[in-house]
PDB file of N, CA and C in Angstrom:
ATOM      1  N   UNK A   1      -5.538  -3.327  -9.762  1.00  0.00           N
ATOM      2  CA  UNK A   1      -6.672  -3.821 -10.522  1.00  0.00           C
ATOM      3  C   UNK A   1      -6.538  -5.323 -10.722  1.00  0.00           C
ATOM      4  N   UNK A   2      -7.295  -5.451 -10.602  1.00  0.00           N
ATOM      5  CA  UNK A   2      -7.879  -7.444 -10.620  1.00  0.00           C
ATOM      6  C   UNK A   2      -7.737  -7.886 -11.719  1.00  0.00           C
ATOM      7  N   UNK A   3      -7.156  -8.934 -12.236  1.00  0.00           N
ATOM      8  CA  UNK A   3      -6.844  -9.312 -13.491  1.00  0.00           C
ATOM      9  C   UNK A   3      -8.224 -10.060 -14.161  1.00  0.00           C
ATOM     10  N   UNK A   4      -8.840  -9.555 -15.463  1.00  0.00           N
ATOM     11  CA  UNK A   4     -10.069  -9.883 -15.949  1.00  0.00           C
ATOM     12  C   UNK A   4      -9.623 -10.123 -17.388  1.00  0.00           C
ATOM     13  N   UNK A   5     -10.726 -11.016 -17.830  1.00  0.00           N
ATOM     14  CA  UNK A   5     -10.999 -11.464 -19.171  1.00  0.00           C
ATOM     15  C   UNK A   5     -11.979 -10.943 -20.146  1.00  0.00           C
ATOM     16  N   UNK A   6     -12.123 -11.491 -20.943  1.00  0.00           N
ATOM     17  CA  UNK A   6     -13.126 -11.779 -22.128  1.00  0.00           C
ATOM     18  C   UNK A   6     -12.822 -12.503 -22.987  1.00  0.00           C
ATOM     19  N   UNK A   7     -13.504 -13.462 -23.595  1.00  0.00           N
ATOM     20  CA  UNK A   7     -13.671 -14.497 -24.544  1.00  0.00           C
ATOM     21  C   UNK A   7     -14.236 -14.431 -25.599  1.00  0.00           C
ATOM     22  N   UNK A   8     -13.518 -14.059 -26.715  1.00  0.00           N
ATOM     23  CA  UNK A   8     -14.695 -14.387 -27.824  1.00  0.00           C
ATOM     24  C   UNK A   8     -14.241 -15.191 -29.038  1.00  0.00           C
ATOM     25  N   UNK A   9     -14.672 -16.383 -29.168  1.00  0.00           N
ATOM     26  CA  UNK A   9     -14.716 -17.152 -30.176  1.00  0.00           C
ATOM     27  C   UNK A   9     -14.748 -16.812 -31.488  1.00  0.00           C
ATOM     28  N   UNK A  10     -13.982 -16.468 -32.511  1.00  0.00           N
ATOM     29  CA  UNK A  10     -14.106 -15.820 -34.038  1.00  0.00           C
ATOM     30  C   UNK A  10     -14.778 -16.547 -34.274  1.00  0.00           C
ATOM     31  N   UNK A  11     -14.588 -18.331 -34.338  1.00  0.00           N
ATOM     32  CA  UNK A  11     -14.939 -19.153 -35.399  1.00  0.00           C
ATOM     33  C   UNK A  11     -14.234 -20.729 -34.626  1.00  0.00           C
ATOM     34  N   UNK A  12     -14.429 -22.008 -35.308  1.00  0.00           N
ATOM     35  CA  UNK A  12     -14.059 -22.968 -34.367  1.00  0.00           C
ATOM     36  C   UNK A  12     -12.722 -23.003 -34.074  1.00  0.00           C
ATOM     37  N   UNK A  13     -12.068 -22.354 -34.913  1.00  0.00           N
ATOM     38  CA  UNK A  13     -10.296 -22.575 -34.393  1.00  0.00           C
ATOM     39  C   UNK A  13      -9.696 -21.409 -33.626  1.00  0.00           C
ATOM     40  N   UNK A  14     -10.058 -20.234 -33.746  1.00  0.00           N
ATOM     41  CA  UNK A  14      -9.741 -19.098 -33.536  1.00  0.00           C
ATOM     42  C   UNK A  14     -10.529 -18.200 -32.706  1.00  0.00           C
ATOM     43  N   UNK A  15      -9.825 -17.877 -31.262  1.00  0.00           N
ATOM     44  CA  UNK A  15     -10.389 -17.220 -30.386  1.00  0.00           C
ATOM     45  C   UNK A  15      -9.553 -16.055 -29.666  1.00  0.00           C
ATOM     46  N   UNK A  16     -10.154 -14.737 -29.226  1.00  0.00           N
ATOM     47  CA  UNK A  16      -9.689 -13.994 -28.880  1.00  0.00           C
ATOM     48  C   UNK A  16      -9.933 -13.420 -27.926  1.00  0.00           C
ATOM     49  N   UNK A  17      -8.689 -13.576 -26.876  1.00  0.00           N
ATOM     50  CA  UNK A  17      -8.998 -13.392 -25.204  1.00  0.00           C
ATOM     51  C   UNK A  17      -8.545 -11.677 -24.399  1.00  0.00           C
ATOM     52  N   UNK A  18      -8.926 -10.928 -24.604  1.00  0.00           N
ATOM     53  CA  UNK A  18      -8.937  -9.834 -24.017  1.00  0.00           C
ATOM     54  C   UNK A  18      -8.614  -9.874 -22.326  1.00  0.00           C
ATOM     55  N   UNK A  19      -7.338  -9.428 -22.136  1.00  0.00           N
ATOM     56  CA  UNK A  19      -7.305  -9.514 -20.935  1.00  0.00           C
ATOM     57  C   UNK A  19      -6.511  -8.101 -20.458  1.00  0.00           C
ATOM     58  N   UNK A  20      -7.143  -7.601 -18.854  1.00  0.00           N
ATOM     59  CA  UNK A  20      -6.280  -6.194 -18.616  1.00  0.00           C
ATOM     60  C   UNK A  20      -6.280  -6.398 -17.059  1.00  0.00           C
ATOM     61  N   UNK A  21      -5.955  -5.632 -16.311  1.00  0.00           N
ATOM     62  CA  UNK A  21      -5.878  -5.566 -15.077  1.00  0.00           C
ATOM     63  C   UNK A  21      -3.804  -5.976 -14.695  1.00  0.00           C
ATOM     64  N   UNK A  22      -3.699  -6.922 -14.269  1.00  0.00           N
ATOM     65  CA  UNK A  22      -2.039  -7.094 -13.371  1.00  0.00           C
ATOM     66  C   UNK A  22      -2.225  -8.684 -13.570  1.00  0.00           C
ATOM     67  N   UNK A  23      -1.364  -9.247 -14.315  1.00  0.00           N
ATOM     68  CA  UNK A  23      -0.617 -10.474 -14.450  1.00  0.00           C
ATOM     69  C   UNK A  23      -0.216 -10.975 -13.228  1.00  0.00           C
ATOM     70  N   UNK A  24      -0.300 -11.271 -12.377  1.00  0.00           N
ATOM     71  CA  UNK A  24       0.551 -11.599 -11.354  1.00  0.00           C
ATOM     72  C   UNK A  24      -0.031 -12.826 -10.595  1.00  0.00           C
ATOM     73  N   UNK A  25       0.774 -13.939  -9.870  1.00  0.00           N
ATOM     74  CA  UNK A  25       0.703 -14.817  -8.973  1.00  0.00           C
ATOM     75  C   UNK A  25      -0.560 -15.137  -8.180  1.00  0.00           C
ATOM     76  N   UNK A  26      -1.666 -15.606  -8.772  1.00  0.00           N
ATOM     77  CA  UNK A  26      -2.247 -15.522  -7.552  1.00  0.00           C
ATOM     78  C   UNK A  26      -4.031 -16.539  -8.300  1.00  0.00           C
ATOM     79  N   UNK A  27      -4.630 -17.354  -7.475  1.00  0.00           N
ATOM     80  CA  UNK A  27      -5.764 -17.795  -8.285  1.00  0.00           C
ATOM     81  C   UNK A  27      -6.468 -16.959  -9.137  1.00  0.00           C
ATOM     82  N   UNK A  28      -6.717 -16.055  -9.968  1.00  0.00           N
ATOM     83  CA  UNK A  28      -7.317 -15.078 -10.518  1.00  0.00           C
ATOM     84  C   UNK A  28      -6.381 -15.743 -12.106  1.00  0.00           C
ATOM     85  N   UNK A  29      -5.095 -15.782 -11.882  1.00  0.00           N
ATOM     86  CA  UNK A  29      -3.730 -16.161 -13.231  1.00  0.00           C
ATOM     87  C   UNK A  29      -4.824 -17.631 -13.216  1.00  0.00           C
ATOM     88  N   UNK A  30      -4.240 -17.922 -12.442  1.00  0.00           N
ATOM     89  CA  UNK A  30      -4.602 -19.774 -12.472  1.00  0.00           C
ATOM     90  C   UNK A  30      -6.092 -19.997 -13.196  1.00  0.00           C
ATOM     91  N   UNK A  31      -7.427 -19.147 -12.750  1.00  0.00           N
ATOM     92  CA  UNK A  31      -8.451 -19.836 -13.248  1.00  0.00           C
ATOM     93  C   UNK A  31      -8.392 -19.445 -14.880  1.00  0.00           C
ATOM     94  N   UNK A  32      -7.616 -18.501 -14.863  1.00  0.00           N
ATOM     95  CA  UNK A  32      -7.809 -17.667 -16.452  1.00  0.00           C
ATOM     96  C   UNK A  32      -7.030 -18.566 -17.273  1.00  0.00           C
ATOM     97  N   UNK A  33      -5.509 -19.209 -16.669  1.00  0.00           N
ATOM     98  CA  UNK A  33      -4.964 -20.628 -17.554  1.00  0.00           C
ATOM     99  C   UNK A  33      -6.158 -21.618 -17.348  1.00  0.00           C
ATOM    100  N   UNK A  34      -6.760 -22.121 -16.579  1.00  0.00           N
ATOM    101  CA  UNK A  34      -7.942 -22.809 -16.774  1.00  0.00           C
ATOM    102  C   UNK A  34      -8.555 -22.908 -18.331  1.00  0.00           C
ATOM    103  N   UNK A  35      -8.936 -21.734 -18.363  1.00  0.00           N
ATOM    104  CA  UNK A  35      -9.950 -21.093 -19.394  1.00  0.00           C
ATOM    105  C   UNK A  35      -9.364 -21.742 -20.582  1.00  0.00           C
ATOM    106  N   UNK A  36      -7.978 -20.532 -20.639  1.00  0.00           N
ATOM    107  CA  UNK A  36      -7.630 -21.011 -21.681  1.00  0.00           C
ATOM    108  C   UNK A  36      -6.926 -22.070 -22.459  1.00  0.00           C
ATOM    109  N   UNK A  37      -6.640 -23.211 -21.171  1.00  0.00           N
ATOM    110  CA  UNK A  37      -6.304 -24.337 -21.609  1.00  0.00           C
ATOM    111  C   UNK A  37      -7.341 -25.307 -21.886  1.00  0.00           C
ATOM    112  N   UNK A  38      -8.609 -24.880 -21.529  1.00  0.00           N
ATOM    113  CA  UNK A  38     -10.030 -25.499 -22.062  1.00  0.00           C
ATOM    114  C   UNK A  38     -10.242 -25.029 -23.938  1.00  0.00           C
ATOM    115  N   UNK A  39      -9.780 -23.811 -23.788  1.00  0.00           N
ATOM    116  CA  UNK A  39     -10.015 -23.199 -25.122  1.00  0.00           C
ATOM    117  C   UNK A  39      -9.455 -24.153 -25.933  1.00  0.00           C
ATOM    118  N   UNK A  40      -7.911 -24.543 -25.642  1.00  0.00           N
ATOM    119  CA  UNK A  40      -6.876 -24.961 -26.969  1.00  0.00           C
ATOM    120  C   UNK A  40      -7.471 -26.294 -27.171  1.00  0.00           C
ATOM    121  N   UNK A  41      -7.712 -26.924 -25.114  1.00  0.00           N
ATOM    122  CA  UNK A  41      -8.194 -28.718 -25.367  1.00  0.00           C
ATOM    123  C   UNK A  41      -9.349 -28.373 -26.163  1.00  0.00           C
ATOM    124  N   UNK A  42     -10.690 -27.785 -26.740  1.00  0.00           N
ATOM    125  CA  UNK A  42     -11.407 -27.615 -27.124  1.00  0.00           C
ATOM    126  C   UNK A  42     -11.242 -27.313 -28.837  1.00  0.00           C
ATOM    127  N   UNK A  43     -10.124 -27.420 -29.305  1.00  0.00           N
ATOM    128  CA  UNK A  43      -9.482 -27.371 -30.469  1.00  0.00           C
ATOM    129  C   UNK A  43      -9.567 -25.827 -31.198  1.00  0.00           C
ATOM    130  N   UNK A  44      -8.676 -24.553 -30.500  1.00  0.00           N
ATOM    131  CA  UNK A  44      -8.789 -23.396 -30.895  1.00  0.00           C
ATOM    132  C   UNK A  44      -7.237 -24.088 -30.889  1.00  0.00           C
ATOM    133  N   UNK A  45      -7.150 -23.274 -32.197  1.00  0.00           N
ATOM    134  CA  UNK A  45      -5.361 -23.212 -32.688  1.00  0.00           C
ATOM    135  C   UNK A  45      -4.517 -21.743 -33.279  1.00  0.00           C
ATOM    136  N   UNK A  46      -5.913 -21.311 -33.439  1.00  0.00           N
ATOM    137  CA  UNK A  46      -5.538 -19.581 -32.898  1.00  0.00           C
ATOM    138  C   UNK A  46      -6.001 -18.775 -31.998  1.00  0.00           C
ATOM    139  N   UNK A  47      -5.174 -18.759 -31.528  1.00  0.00           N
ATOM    140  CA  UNK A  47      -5.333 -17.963 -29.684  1.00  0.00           C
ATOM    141  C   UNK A  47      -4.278 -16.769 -30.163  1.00  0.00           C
ATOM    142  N   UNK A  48      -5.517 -15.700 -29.610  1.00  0.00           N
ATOM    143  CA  UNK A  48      -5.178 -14.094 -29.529  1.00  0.00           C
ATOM    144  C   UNK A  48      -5.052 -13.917 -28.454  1.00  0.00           C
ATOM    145  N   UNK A  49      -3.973 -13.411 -27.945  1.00  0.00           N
ATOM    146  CA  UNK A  49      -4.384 -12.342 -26.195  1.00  0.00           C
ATOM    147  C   UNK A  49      -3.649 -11.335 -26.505  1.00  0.00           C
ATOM    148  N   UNK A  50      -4.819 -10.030 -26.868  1.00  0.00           N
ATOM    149  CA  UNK A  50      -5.133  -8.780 -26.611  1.00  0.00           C
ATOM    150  C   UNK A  50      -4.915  -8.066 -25.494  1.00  0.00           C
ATOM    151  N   UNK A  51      -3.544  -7.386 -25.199  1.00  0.00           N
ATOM    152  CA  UNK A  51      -3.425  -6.992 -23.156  1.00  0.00           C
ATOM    153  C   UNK A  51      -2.857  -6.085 -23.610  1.00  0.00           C
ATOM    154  N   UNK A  52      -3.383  -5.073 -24.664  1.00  0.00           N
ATOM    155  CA  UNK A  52      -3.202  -3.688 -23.717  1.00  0.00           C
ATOM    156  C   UNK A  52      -3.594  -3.192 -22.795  1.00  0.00           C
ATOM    157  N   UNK A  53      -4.780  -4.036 -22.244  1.00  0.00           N
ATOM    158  CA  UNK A  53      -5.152  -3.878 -20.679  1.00  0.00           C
ATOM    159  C   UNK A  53      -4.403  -3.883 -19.739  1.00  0.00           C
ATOM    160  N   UNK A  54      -3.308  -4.900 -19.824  1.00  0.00           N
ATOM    161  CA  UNK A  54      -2.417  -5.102 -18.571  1.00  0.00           C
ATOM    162  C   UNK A  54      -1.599  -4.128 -18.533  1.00  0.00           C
ATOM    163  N   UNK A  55      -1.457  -3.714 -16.742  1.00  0.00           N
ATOM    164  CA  UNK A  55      -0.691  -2.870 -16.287  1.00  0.00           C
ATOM    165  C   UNK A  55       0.527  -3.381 -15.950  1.00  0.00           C
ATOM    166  N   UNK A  56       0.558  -4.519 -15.805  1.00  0.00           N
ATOM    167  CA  UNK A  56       2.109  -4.990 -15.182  1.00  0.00           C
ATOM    168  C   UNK A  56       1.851  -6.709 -15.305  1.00  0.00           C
ATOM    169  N   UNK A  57       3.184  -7.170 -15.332  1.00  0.00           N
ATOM    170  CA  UNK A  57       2.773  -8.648 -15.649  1.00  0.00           C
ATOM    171  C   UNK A  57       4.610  -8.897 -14.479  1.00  0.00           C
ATOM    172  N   UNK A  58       4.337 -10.280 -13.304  1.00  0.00           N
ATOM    173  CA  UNK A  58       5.113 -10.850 -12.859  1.00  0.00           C
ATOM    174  C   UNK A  58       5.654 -11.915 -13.632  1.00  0.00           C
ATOM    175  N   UNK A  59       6.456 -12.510 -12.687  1.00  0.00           N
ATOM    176  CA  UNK A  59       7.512 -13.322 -13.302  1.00  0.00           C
ATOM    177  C   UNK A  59       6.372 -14.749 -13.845  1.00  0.00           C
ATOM    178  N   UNK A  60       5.231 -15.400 -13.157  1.00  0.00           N
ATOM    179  CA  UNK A  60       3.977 -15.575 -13.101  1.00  0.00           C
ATOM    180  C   UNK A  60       3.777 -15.462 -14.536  1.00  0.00           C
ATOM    181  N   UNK A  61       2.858 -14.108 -14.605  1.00  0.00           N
ATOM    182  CA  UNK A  61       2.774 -13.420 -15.789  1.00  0.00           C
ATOM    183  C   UNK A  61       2.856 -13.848 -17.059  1.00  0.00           C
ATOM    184  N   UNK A  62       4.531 -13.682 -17.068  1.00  0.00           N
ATOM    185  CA  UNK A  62       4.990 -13.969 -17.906  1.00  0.00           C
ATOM    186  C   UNK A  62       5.645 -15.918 -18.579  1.00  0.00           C
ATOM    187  N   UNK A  63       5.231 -16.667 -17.208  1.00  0.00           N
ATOM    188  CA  UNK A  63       5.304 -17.817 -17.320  1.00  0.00           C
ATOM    189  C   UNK A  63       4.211 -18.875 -17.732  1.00  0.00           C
ATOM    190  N   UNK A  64       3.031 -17.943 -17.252  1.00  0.00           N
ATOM    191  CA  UNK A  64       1.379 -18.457 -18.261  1.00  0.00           C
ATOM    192  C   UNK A  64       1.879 -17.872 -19.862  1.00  0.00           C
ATOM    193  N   UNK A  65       2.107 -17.094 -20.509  1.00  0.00           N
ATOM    194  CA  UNK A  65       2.524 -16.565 -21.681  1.00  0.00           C
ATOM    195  C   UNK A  65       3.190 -17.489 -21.936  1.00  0.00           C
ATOM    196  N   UNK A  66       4.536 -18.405 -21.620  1.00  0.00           N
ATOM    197  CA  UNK A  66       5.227 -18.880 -22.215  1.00  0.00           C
ATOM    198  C   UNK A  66       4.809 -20.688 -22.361  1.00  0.00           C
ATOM    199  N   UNK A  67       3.557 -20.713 -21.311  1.00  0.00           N
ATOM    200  CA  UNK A  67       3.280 -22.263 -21.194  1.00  0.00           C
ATOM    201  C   UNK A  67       1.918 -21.933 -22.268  1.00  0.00           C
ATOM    202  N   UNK A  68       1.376 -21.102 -22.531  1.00  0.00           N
ATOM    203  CA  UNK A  68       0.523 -21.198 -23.681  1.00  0.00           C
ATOM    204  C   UNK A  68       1.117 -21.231 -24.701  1.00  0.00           C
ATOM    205  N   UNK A  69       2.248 -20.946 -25.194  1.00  0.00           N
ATOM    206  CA  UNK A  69       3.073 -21.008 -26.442  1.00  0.00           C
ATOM    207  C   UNK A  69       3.821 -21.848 -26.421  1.00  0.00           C
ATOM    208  N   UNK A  70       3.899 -22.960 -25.668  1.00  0.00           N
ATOM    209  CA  UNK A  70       4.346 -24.514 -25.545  1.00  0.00           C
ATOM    210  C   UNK A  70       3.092 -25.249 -26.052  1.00  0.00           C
ATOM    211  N   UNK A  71       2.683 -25.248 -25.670  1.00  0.00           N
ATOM    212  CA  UNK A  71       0.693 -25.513 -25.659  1.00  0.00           C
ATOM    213  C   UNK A  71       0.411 -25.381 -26.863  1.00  0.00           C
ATOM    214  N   UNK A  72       0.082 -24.807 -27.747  1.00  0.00           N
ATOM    215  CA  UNK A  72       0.142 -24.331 -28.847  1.00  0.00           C
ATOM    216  C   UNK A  72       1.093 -24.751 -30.176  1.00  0.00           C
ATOM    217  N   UNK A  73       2.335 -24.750 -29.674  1.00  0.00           N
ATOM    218  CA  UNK A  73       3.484 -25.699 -30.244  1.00  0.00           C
ATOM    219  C   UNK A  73       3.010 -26.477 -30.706  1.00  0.00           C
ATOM    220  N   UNK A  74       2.994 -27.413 -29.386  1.00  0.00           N
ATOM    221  CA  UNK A  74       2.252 -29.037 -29.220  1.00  0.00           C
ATOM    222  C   UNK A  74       1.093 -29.282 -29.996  1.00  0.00           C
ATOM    223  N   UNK A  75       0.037 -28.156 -30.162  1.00  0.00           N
ATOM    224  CA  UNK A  75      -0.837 -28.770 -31.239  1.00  0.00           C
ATOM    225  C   UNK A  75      -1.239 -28.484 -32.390  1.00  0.00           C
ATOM    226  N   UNK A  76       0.044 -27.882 -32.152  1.00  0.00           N
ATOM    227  CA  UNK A  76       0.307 -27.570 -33.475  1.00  0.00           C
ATOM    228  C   UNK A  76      -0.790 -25.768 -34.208  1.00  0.00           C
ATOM    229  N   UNK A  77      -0.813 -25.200 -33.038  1.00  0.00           N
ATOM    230  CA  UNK A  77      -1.193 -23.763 -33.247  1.00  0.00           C
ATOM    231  C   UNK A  77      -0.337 -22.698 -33.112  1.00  0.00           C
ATOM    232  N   UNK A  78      -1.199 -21.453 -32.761  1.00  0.00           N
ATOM    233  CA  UNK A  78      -0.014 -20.372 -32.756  1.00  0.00           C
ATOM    234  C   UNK A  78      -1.099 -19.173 -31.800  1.00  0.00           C
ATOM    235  N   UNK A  79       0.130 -19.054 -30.757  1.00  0.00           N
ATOM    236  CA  UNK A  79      -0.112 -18.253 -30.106  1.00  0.00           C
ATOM    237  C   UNK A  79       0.481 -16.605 -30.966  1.00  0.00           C
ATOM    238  N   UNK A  80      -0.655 -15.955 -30.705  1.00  0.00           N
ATOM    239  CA  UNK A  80      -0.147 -14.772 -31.041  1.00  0.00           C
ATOM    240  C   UNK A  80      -0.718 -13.354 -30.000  1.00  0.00           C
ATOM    241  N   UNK A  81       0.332 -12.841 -29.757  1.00  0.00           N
ATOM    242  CA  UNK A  81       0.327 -11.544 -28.778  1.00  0.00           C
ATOM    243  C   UNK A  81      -0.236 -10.004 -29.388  1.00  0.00           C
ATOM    244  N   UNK A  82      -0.983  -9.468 -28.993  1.00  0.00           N
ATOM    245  CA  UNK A  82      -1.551  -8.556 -29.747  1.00  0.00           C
ATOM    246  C   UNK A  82      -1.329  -7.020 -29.020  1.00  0.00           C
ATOM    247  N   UNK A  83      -1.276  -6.386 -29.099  1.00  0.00           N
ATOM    248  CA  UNK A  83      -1.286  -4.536 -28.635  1.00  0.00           C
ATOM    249  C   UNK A  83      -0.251  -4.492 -27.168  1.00  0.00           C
ATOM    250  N   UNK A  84       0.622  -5.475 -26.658  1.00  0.00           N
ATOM    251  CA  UNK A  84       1.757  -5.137 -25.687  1.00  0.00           C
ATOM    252  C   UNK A  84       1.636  -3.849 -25.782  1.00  0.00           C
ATOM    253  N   UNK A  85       1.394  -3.362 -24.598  1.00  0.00           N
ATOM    254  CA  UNK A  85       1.777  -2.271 -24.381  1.00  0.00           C
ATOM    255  C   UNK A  85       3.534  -1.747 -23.618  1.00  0.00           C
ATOM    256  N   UNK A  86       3.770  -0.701 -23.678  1.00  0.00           N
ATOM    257  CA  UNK A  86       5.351  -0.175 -23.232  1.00  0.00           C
ATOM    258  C   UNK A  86       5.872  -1.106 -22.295  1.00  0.00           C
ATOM    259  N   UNK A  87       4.846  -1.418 -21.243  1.00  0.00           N
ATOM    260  CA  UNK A  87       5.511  -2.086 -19.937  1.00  0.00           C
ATOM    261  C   UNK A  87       5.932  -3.840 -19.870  1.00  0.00           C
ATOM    262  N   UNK A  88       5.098  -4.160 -21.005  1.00  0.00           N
ATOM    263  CA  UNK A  88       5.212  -5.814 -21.336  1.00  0.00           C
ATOM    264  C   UNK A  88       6.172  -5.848 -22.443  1.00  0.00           C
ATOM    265  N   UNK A  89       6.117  -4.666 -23.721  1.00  0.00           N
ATOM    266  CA  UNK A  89       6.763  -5.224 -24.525  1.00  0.00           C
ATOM    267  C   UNK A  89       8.455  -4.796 -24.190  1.00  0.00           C
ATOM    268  N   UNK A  90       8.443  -4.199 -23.231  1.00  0.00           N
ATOM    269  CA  UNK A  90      10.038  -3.880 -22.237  1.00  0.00           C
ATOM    270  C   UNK A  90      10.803  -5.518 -21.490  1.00  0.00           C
ATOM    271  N   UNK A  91       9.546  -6.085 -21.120  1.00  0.00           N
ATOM    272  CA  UNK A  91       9.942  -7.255 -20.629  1.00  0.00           C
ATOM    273  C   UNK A  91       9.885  -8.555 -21.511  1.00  0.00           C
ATOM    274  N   UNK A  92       9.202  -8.052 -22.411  1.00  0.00           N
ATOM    275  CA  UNK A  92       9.310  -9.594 -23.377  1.00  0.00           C
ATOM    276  C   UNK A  92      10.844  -9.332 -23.802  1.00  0.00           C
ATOM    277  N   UNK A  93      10.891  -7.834 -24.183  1.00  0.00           N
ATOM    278  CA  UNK A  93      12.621  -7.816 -24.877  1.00  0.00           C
ATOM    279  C   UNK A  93      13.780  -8.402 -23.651  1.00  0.00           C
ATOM    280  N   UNK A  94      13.575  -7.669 -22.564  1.00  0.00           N
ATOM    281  CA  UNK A  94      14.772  -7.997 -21.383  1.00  0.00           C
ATOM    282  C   UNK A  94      14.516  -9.634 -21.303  1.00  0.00           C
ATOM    283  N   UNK A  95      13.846 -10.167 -21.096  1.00  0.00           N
ATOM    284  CA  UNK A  95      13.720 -11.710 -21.034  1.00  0.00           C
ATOM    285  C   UNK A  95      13.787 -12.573 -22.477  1.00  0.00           C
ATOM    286  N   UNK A  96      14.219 -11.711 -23.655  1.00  0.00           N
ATOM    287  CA  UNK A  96      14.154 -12.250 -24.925  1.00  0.00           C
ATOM    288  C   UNK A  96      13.297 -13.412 -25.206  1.00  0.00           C
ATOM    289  N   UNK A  97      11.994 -12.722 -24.500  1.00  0.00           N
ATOM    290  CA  UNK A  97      10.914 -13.872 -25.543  1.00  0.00           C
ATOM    291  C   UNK A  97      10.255 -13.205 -26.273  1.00  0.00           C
ATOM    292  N   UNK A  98      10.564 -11.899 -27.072  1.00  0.00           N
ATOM    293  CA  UNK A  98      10.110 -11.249 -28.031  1.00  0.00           C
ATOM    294  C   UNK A  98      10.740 -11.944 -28.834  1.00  0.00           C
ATOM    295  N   UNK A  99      12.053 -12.973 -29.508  1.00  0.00           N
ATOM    296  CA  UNK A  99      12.430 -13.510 -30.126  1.00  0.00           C
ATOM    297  C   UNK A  99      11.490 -14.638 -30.691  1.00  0.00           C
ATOM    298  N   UNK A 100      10.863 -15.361 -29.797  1.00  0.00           N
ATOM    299  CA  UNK A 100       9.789 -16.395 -29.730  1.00  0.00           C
ATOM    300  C   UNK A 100       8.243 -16.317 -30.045  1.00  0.00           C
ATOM    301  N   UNK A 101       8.034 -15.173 -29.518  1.00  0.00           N
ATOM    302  CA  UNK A 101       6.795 -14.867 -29.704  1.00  0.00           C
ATOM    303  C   UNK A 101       6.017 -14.071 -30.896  1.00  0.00           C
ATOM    304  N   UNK A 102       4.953 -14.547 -31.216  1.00  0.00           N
ATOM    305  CA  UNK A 102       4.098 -13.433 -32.425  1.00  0.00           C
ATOM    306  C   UNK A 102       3.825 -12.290 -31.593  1.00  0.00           C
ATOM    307  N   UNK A 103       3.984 -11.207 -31.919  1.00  0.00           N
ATOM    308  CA  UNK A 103       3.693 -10.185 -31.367  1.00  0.00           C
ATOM    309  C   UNK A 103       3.304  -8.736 -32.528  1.00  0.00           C
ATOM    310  N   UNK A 104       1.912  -8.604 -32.524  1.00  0.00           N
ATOM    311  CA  UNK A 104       1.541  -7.662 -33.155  1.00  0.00           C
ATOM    312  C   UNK A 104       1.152  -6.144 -32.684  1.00  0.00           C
ATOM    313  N   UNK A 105       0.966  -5.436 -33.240  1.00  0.00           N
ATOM    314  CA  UNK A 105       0.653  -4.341 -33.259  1.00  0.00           C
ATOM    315  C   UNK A 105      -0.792  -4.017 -32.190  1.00  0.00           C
ATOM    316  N   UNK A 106      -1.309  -4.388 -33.041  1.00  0.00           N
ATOM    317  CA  UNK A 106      -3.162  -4.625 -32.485  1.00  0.00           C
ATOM    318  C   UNK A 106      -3.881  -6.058 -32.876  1.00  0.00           C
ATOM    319  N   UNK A 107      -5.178  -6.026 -32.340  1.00  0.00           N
ATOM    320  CA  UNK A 107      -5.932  -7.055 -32.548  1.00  0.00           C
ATOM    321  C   UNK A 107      -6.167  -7.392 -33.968  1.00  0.00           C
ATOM    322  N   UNK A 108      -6.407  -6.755 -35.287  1.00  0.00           N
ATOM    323  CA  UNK A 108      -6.557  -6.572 -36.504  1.00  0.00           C
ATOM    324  C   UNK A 108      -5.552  -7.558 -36.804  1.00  0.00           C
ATOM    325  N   UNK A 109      -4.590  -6.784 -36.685  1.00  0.00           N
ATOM    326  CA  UNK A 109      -3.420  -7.773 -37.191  1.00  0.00           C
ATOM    327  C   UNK A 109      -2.963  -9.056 -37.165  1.00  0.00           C
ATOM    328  N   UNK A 110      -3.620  -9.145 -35.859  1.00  0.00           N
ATOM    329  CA  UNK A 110      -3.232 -10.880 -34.959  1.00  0.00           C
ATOM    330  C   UNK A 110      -4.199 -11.484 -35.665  1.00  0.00           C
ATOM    331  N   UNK A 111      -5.439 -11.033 -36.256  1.00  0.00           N
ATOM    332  CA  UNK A 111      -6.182 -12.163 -36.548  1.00  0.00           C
ATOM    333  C   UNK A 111      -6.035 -12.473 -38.435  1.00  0.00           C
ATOM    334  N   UNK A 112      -5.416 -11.223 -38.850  1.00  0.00           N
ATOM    335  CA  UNK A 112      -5.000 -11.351 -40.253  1.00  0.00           C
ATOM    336  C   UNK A 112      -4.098 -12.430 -40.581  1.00  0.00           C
ATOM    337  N   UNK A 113      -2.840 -12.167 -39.506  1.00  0.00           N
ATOM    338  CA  UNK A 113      -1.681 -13.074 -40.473  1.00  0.00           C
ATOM    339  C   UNK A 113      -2.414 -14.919 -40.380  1.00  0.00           C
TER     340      UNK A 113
END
């Protein structure tokens, strides 16, 4: 499955990106960092991504995840991870960036704290 989006803007700082399909290497990753590096330059400082959609995430994958939470750092926002499912939140632990990362439950939550 083809890696897809959705966008929806809460409010001017805070937006929430729904994404499912396969993380992996390939222009499909690239235009979607596009997006969402328009989002943050566009002054969103809370960025949700919602992927219990995703079925599998590459090394790729998982390297857009970690350059949006540099990104974010930098301007001083916060990336937060929402509904990981079994197969991502296996690899955030083996690669210990579950240490680093917000990582919630569900979408509810990510937009509470």
């Amino acid at each position: 499955m083809l890696l897809d989006d959705a966008i929806e803007q809460i409010d001017a700082t805070t937006a929430v990106v729904t994404l499912t399909g396969r993380m992996t290497l390939g222009m499909r990753l690239r235009e979607i960092e596009g997006k969402l590096n328009h989002l943050i330059d566009a002054g969103t400082r809370v960025l949700v991504l919602e992927i219990s959609g995703i079925e599998y995430a590459d090394s790729a994958g998982l390297g857009l995840i970690m350059l949006l939470y540099g990104k974010m750092k930098t301007v001083k926002g916060s990336l937060r991870i929402a509904a990981p499912g079994p197969t991502l939140q296996q690899l955030f632990e083996l690669t210990n960036t579950d240490k680093l990362l917000a990582l919630y439950p569900d979408r509810s939550s990510a937009l509470v704290d």
